[in-house]
N, C-alpha and C. Protein backbone atom coordinates (compact mmCIF):
# COMPACT_ATOMS: atom_id res chain seq x y z
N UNK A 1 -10.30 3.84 10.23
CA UNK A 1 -10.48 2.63 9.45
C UNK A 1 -10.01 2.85 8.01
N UNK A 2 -10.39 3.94 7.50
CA UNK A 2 -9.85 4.29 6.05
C UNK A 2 -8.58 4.88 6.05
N UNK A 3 -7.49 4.80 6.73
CA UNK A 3 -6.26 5.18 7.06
C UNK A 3 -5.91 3.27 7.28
N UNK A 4 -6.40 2.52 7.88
CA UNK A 4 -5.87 0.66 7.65
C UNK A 4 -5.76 0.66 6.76
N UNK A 5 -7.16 0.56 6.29
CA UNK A 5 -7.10 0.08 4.84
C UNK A 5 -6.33 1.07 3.66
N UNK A 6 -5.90 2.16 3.68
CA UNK A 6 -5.02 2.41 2.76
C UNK A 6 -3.73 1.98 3.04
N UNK A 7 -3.31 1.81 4.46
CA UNK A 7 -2.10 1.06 4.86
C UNK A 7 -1.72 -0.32 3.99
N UNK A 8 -2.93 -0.72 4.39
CA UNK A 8 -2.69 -2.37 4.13
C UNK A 8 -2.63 -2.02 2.36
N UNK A 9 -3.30 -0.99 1.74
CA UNK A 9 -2.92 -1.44 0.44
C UNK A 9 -1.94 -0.73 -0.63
N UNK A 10 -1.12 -0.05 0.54
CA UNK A 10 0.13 0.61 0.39
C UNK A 10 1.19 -0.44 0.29
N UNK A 11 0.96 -1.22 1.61
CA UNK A 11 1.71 -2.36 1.85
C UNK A 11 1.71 -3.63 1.01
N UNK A 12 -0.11 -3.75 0.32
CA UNK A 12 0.39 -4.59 -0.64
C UNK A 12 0.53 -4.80 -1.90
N UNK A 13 0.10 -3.04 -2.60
CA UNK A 13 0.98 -2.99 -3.93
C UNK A 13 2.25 -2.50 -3.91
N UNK A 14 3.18 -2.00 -2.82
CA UNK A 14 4.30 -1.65 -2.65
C UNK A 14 5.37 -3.07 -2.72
N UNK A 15 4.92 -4.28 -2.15
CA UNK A 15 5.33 -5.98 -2.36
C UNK A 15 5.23 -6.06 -3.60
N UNK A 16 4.07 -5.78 -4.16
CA UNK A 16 4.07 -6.30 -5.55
C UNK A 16 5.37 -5.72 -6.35
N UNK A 17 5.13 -4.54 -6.04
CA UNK A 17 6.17 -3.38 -7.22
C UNK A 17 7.47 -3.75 -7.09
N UNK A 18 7.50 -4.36 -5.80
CA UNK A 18 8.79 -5.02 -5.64
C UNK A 18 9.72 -5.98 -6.12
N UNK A 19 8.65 -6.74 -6.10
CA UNK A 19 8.59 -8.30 -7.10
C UNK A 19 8.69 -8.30 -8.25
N UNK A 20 8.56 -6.57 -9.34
CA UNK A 20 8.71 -6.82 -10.33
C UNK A 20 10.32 -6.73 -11.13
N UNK A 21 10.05 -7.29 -12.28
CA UNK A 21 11.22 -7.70 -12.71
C UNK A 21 11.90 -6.11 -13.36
N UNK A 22 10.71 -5.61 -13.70
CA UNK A 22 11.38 -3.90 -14.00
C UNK A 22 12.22 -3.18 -13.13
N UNK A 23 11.50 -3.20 -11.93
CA UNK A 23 11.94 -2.70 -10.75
C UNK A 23 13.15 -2.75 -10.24
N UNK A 24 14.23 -2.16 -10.31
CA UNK A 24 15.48 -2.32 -9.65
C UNK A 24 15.67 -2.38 -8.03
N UNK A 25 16.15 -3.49 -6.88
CA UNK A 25 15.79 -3.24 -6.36
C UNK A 25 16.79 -1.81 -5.65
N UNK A 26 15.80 -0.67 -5.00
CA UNK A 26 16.59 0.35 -4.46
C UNK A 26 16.63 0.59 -2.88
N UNK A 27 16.35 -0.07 -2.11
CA UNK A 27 16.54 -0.48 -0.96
C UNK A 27 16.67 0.66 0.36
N UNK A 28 15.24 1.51 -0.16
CA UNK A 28 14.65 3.00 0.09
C UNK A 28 14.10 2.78 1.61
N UNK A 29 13.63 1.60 1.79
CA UNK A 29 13.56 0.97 2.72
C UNK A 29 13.68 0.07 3.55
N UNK A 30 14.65 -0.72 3.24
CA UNK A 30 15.33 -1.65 4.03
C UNK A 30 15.26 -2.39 3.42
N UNK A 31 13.88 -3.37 3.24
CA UNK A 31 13.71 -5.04 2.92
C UNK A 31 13.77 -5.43 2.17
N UNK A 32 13.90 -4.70 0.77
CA UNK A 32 13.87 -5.26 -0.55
C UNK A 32 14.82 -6.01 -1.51
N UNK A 33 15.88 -5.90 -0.73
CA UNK A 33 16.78 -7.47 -0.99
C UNK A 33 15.65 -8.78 -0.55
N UNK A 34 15.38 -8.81 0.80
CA UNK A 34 14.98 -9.97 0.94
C UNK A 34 13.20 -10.50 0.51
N UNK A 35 12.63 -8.96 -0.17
CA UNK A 35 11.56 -9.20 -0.63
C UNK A 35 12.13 -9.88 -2.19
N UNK A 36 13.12 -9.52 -3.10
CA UNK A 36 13.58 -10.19 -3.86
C UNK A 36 14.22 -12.00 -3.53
N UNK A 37 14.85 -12.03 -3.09
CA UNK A 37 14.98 -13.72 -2.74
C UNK A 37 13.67 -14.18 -2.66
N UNK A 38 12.76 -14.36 -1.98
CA UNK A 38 11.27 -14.55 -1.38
C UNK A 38 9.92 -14.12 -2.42
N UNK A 39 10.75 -14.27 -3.87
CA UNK A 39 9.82 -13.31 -4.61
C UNK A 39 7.94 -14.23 -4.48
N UNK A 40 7.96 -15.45 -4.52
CA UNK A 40 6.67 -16.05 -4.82
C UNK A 40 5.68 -15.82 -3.76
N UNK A 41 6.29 -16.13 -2.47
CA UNK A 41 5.75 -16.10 -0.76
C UNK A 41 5.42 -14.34 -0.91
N UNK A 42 6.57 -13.46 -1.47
CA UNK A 42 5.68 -12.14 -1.47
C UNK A 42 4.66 -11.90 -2.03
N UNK A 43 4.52 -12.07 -3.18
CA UNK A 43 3.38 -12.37 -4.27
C UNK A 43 2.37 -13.07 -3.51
N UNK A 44 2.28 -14.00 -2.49
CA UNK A 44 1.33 -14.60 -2.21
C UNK A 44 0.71 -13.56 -0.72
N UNK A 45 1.85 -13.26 -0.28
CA UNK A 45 1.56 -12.43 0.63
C UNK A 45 0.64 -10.78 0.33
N UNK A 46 1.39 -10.29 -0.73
CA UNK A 46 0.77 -9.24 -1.01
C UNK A 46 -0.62 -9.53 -1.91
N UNK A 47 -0.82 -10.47 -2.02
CA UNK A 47 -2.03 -10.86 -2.72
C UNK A 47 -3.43 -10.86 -1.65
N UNK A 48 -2.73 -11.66 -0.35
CA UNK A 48 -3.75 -11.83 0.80
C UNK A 48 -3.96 -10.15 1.44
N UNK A 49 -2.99 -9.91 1.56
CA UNK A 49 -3.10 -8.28 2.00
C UNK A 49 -4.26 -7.89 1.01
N UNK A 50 -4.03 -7.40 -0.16
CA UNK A 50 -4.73 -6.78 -1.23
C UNK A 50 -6.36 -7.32 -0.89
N UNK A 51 -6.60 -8.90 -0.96
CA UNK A 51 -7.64 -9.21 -0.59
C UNK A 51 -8.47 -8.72 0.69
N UNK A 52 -7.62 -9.25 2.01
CA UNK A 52 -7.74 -8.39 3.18
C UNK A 52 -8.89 -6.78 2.91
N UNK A 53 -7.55 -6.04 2.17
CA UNK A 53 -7.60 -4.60 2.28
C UNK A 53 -9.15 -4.47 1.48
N UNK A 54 -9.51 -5.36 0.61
CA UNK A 54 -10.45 -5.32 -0.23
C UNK A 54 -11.75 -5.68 0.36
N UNK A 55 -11.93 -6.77 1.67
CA UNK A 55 -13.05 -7.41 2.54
C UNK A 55 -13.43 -5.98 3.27
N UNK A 56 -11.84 -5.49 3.72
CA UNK A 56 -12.35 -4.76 4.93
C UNK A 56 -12.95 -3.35 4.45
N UNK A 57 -12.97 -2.92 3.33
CA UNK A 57 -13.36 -2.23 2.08
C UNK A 57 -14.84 -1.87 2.11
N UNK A 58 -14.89 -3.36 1.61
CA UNK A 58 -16.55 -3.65 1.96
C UNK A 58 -17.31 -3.89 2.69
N UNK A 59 -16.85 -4.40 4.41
CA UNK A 59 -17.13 -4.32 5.28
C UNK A 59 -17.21 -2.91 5.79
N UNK A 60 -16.53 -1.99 5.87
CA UNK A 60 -16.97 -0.37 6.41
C UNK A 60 -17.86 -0.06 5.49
N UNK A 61 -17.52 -0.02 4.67
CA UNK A 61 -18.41 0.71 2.88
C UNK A 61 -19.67 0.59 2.54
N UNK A 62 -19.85 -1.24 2.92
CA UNK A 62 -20.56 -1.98 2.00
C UNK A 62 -20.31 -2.27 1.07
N UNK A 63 -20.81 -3.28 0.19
CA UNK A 63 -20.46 -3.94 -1.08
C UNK A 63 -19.75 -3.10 -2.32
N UNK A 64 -21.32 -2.39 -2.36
CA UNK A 64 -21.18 -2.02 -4.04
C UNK A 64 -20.01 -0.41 -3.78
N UNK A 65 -19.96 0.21 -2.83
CA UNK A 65 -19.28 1.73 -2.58
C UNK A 65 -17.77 0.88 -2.08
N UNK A 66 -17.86 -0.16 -1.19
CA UNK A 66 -16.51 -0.62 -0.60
C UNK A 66 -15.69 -1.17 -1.77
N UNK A 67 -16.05 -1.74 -2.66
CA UNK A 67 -15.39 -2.07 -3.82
C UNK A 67 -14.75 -0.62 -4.51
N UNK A 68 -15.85 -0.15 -5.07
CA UNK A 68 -15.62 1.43 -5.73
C UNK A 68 -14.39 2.16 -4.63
N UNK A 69 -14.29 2.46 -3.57
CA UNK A 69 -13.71 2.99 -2.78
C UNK A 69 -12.16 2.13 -3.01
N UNK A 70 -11.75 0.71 -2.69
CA UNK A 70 -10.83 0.53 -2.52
C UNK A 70 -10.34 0.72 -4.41
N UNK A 71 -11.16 0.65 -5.09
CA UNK A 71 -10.75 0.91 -6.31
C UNK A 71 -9.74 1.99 -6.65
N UNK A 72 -10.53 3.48 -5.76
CA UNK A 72 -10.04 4.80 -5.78
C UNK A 72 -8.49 4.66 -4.86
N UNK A 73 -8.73 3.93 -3.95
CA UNK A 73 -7.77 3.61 -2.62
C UNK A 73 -6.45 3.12 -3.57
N UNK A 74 -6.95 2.03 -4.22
CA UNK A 74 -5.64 1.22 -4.87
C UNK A 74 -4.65 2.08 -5.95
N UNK A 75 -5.88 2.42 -6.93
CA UNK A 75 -5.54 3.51 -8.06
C UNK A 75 -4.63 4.89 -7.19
N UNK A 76 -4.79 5.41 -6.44
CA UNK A 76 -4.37 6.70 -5.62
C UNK A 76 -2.87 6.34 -5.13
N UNK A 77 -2.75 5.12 -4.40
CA UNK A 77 -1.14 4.63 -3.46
C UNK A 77 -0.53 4.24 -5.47
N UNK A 78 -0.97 3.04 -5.46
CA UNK A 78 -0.36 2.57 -7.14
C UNK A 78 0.30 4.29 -8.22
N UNK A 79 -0.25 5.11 -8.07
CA UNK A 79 0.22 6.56 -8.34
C UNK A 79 1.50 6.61 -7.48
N UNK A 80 1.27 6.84 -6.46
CA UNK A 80 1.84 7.39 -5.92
C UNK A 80 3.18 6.60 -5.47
N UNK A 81 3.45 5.48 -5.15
CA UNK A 81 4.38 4.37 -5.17
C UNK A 81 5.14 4.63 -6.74
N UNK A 82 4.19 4.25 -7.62
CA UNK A 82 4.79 4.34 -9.08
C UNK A 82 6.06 5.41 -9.29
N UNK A 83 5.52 6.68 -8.85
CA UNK A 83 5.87 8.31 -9.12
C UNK A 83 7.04 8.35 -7.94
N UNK A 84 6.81 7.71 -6.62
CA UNK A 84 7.91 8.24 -5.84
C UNK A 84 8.96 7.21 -5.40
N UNK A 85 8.72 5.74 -5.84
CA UNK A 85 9.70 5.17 -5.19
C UNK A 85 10.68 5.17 -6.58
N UNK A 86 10.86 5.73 -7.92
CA UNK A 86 12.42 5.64 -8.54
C UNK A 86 12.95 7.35 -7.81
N UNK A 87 11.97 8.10 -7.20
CA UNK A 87 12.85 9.27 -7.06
C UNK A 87 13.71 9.00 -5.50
N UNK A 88 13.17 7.74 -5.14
CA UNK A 88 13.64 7.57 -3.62
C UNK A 88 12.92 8.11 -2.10
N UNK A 89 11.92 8.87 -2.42
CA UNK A 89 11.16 10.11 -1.90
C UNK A 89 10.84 8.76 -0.98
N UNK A 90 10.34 7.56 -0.93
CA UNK A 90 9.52 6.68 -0.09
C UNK A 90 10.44 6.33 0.74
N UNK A 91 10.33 6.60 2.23
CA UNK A 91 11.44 6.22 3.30
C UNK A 91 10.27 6.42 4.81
N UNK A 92 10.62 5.89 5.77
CA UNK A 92 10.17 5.77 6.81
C UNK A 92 9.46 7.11 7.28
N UNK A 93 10.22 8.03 7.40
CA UNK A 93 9.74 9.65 7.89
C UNK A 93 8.75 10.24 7.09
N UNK A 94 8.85 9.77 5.97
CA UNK A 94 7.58 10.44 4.62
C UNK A 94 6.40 9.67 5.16
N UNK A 95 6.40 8.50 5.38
CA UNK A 95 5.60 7.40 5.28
C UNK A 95 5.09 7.94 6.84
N UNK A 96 5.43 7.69 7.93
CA UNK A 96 5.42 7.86 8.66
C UNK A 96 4.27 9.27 9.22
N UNK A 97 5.12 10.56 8.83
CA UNK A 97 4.29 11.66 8.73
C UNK A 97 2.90 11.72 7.42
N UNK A 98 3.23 10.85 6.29
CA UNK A 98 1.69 11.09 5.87
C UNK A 98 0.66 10.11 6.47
N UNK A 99 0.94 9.47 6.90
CA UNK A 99 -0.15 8.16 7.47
C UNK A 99 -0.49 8.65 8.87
N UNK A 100 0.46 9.68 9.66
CA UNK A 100 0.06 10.17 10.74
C UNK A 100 -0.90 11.48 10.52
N UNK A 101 -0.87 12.07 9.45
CA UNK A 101 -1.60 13.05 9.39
C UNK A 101 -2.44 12.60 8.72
N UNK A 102 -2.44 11.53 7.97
CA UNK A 102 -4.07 10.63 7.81
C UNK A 102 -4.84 10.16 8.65
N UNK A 103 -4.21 10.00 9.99
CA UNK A 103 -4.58 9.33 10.80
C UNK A 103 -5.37 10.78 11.38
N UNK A 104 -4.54 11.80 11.88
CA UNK A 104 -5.60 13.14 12.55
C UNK A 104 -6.53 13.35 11.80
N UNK A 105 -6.08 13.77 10.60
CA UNK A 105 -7.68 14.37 9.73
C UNK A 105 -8.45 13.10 9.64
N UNK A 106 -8.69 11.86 9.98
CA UNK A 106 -9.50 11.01 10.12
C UNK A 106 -10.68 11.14 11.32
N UNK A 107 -9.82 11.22 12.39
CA UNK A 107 -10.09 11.07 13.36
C UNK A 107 -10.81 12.74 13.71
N UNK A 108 -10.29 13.92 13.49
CA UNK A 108 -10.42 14.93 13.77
C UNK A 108 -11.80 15.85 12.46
N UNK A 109 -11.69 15.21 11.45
CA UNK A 109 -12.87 15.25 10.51
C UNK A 109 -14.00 14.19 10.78
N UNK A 110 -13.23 13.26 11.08
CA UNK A 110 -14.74 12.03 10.74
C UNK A 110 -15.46 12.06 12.26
């Protein structure tokens, strides 16, 4: 469950970062031409995600820790997006193998 929800909020400050006007788009992963055309519908999209990621937060967590948690959750990807998508480092196989080995030590710790 805490491997979704960092998904989902990988997925929806990674839209955002997209959308911004700083941001060149570098097309590290495919879609970000057409996340640029589509800029408002992304924004609205990554907004519902973010929310999403934020219910389901507090639904495993509870309120007052599920908030605090996706706080740490958001702050942690927002790093890490920030830091690796101008070096290009963010591509399918990275993504791929860390979310899968989030996924074992989840499952294999929790």
């Amino acid at each position: 469950m805490a491997t979704g929800i960092s998904l989902l909020s990988f997925i929806a400050f990674y839209l955002l970062y997209s959308t911004s006007k700083k941001m060149s788009a570098m097309g590290s992963l495919g879609f970000e031409h057409s996340i640029a055309e589509h800029g408002k519908a992304t924004k609205y999209l990554s907004s519902a995600l973010m929310i999403l990621s934020l219910g389901l937060s507090c639904f495993y967590w509870g309120l007052g820790s599920g908030t605090f948690t996706f706080v740490i959750i958001l702050m942690t990807v927002a790093s890490l997006v920030i830091l690796l998508a101008p070096l290009r480092l963010l591509n399918y196989r990275f993504l791929g193998a860390l979310f899968l080995c989030s996924i074992l030590f989840e499952t294999l710790l929790f």
